[in-house]
C-alpha atoms as a PDB file:
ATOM      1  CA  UNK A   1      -1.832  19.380   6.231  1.00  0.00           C
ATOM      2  CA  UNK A   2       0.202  17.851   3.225  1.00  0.00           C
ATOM      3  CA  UNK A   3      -1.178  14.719   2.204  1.00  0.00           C
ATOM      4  CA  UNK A   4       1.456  11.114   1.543  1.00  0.00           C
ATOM      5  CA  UNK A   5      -0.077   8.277  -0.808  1.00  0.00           C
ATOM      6  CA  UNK A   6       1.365   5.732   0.163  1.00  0.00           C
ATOM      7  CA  UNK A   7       1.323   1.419  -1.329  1.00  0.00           C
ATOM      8  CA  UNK A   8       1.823  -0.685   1.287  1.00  0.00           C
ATOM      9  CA  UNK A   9       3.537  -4.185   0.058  1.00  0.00           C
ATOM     10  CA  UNK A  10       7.001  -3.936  -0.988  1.00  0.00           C
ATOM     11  CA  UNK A  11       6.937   0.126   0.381  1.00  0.00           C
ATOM     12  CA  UNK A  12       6.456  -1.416   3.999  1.00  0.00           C
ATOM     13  CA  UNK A  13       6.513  -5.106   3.836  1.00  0.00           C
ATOM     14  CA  UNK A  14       6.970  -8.184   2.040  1.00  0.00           C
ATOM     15  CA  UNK A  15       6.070 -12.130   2.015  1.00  0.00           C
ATOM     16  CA  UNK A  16       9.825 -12.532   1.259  1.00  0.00           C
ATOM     17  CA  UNK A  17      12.257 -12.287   3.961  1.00  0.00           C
ATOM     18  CA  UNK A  18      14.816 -10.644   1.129  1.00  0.00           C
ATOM     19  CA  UNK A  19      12.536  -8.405  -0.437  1.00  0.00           C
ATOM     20  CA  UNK A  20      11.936 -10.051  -3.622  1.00  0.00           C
ATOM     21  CA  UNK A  21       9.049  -8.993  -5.798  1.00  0.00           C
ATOM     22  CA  UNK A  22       8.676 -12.018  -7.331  1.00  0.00           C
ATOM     23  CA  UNK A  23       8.928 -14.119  -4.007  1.00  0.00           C
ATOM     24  CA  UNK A  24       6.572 -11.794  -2.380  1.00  0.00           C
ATOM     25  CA  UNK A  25       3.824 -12.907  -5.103  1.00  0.00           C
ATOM     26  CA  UNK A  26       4.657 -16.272  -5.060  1.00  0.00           C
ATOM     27  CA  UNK A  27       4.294 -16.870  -0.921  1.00  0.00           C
ATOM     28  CA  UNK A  28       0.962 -15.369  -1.739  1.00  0.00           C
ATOM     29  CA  UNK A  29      -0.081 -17.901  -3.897  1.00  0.00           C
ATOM     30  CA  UNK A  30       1.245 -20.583  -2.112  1.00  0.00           C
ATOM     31  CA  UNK A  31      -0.964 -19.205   1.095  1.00  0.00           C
ATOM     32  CA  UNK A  32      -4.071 -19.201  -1.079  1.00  0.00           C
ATOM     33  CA  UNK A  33      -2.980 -22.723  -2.773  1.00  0.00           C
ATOM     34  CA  UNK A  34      -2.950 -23.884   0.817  1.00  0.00           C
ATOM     35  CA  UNK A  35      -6.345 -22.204   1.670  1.00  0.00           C
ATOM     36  CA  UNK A  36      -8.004 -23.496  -1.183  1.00  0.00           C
ATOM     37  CA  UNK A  37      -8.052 -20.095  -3.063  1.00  0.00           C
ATOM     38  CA  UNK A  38      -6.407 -20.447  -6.313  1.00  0.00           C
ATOM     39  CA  UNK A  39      -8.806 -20.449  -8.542  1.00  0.00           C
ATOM     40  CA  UNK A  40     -11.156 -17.777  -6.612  1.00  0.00           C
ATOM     41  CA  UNK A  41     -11.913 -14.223  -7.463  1.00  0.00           C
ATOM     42  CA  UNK A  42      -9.809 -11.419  -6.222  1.00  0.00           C
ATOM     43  CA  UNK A  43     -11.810 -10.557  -3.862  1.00  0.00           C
ATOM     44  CA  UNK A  44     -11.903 -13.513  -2.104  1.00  0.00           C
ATOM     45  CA  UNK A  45      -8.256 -13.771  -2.367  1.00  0.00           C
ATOM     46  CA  UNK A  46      -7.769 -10.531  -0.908  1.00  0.00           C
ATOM     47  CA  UNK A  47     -10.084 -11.516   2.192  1.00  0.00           C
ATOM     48  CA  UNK A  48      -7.915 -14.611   2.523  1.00  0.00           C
ATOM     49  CA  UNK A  49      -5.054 -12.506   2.599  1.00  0.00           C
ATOM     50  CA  UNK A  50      -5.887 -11.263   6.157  1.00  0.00           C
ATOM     51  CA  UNK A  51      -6.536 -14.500   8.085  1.00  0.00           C
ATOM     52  CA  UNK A  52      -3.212 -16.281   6.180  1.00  0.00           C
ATOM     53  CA  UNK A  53      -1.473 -13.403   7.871  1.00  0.00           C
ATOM     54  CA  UNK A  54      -3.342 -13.882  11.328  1.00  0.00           C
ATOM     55  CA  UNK A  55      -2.869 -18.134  11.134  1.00  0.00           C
ATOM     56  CA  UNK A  56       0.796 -17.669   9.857  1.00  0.00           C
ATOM     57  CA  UNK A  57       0.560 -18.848   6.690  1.00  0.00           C
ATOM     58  CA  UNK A  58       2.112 -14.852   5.291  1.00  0.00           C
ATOM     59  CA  UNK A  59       4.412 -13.785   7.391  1.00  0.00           C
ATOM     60  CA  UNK A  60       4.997 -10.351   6.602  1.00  0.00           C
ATOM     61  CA  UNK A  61       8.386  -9.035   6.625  1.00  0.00           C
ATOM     62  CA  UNK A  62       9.237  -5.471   7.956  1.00  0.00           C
ATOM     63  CA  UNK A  63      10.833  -2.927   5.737  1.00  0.00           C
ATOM     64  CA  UNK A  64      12.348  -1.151   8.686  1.00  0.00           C
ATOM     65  CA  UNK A  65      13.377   2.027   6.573  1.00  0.00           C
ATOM     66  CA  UNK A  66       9.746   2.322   5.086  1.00  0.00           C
ATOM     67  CA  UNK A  67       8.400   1.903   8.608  1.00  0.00           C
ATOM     68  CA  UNK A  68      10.259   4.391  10.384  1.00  0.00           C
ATOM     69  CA  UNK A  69      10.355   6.786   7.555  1.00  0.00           C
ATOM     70  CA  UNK A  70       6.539   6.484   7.577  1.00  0.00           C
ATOM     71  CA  UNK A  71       5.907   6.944  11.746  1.00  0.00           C
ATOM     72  CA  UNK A  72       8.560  10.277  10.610  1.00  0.00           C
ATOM     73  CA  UNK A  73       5.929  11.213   8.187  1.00  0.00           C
ATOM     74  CA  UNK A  74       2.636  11.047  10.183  1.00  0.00           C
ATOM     75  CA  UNK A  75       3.924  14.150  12.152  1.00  0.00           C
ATOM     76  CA  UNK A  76       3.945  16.162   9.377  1.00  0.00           C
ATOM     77  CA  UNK A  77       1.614  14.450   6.575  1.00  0.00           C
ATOM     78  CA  UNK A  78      -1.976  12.890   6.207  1.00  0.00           C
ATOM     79  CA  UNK A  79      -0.814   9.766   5.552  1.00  0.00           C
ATOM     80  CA  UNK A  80      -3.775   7.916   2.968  1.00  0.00           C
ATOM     81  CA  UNK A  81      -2.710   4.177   2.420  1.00  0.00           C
ATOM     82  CA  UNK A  82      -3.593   2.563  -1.044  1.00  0.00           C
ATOM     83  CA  UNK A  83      -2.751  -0.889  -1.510  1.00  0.00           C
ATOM     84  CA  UNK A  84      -4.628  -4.212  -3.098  1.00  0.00           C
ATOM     85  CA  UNK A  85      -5.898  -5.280   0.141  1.00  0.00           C
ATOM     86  CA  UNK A  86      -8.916  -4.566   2.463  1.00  0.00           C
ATOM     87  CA  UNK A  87      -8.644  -2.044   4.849  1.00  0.00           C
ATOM     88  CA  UNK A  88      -8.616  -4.372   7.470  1.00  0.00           C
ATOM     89  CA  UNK A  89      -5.677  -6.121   6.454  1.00  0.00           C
ATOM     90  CA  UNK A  90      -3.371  -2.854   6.021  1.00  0.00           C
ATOM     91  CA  UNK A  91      -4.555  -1.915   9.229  1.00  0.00           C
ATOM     92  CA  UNK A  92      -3.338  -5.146  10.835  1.00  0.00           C
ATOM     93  CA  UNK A  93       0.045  -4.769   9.209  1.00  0.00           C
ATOM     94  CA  UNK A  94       0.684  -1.611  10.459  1.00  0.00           C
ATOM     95  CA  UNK A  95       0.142  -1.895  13.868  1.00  0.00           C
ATOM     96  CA  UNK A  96       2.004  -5.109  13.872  1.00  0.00           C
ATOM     97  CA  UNK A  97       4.774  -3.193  13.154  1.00  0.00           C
ATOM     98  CA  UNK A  98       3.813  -0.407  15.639  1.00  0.00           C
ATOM     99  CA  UNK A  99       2.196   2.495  13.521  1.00  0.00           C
ATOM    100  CA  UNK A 100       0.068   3.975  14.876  1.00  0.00           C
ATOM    101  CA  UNK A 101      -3.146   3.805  12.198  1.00  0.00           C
ATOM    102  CA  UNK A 102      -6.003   6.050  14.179  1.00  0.00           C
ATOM    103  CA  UNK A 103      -5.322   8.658  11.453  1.00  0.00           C
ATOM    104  CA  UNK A 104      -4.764   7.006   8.245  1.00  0.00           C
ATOM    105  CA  UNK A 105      -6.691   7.016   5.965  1.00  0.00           C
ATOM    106  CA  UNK A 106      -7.341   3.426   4.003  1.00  0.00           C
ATOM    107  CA  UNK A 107      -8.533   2.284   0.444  1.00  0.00           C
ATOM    108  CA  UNK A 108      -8.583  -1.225  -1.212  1.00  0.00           C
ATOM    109  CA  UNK A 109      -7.754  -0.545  -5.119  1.00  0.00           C
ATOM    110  CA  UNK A 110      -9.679  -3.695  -5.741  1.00  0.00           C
ATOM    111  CA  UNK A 111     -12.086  -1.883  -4.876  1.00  0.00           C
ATOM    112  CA  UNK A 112     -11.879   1.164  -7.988  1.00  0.00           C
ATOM    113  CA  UNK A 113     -10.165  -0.799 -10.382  1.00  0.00           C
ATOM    114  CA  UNK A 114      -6.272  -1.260 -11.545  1.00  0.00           C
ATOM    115  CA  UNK A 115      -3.283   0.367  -9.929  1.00  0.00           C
ATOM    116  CA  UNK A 116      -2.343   0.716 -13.440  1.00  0.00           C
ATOM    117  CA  UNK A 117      -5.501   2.713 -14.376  1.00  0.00           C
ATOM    118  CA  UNK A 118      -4.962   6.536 -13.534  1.00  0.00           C
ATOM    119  CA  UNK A 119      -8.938   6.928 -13.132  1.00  0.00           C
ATOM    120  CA  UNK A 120      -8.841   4.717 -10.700  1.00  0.00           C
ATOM    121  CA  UNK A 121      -6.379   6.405  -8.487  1.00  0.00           C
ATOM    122  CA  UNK A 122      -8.740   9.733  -9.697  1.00  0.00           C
ATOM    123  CA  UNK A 123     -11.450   8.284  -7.508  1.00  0.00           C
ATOM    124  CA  UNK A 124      -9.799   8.394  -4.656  1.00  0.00           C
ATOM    125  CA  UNK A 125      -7.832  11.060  -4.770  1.00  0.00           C
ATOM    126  CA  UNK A 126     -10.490  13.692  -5.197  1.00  0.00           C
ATOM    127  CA  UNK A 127     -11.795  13.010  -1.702  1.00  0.00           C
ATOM    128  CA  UNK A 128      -8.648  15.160  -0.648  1.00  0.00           C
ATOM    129  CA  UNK A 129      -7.673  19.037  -0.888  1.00  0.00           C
ATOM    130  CA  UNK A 130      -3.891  17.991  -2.199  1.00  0.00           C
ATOM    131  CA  UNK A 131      -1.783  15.656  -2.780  1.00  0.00           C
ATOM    132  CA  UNK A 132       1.379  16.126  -2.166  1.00  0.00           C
ATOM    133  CA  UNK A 133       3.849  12.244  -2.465  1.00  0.00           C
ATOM    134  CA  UNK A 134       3.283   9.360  -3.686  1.00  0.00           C
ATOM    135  CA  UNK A 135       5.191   6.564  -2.516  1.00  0.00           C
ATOM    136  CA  UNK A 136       4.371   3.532  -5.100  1.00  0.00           C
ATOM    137  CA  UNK A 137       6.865   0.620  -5.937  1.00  0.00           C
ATOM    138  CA  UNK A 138       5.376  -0.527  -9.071  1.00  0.00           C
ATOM    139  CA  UNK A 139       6.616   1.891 -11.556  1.00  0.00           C
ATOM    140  CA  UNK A 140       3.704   1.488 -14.306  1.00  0.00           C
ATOM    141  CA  UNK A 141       1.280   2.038 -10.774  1.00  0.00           C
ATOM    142  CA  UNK A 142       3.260   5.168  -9.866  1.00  0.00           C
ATOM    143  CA  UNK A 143       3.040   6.370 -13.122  1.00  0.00           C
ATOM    144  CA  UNK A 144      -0.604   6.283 -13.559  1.00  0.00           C
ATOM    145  CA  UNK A 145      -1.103   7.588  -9.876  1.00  0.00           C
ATOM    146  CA  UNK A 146       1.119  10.419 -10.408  1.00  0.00           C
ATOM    147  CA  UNK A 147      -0.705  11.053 -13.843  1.00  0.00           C
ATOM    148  CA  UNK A 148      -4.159  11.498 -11.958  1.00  0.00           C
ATOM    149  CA  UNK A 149      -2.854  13.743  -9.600  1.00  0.00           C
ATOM    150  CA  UNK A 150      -1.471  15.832 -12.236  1.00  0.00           C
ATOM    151  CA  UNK A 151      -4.727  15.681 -14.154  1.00  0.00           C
ATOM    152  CA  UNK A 152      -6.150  16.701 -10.923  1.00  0.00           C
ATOM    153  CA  UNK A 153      -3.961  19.935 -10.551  1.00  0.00           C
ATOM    154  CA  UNK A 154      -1.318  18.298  -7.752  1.00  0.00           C
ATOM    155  CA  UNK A 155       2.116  18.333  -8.321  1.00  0.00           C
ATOM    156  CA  UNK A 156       3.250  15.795  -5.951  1.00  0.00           C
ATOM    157  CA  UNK A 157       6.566  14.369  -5.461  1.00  0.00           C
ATOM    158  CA  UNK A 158       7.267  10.710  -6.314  1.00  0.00           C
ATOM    159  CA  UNK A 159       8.904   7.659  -5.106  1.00  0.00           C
ATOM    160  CA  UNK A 160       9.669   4.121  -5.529  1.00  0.00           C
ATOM    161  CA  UNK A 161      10.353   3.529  -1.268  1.00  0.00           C
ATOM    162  CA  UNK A 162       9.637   5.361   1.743  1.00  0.00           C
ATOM    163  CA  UNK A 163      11.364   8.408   2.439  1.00  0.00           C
ATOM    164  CA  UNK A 164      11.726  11.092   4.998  1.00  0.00           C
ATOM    165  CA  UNK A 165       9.747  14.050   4.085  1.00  0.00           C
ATOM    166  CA  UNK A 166      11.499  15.674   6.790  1.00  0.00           C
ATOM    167  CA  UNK A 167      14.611  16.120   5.841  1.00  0.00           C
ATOM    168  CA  UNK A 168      13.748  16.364   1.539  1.00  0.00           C
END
């Protein structure tokens, strides 16, 4: 089976009801402002993340294309999700918005370094037989991920939103 790499936040969601980059950031800070995060370590941050989503304090915002593109894309890819969030927290996204999540596959970057760091993306993406998309909104990100595939003998296909494998 092919294997989709896909981000998760602005690919399948956002903090901002129109989809703003910049918006989506700031709501995030504001929810760990109002948590008393500011100041911590990523890692805390990131944990917050999870239970401002649960109390209300992020509501995340449905990219309905990305969304049904990616339920599209299960049939016919392993789908491995790599975001800057715990697993648990992707997790909870996704089946918020109905995806089904028994066979994804999930991996906090904070957890191997930068999105911007192709070695990073290495790490993880040696634990599969091919890689075949990469679906990435930040274009220095999809750059270095598409770099360690190719370093990694993949020739994957990129993109900047979810599309239908399907029908490309």
């Amino acid at each position: 089976m092919k294997t989709l790499i896909s981000d998760m936040g602005g690919v399948i969601y956002s903090y901002d009801s129109q989809f703003d980059p910049a918006k989506h950031l700031e709501a995030f800070d504001i929810a760990m402002k109002k948590m008393g995060l500011e100041n911590s370590d990523l890692n805390s941050m990131l944990a917050g993340e999870y239970h401002a989503i649960k109390n209300g304090d992020l509501i995340t915002y449905p990219i309905k294309s990305g969304i049904d593109n990616l339920k599209e894309n299960q049939k016919i890819y392993k789908v491995v999700v790599i975001s800057m969030a715990p697993a648990n927290t992707s997790k909870y996204i996704l089946q918020n918005f109905g995806v089904d999540t028994s066979n994804i596959d999930f991996y906090n970057m904070a957890d191997y370094g930068s999105k911007k760091d192709k070695e990073s993306w290495k790490t993880i993406f040696k634990k599969y037989d091919s890689i075949d998309s990469i679906v990435e909104d930040g274009e220095a990100n999809l750059k270095a991920a598409n770099q360690a595939a190719l370093n990694l003998g993949f020739s994957p296909k990129t993109f900047i939103s979810m599309p239908n494998l399907a029908i490309i």
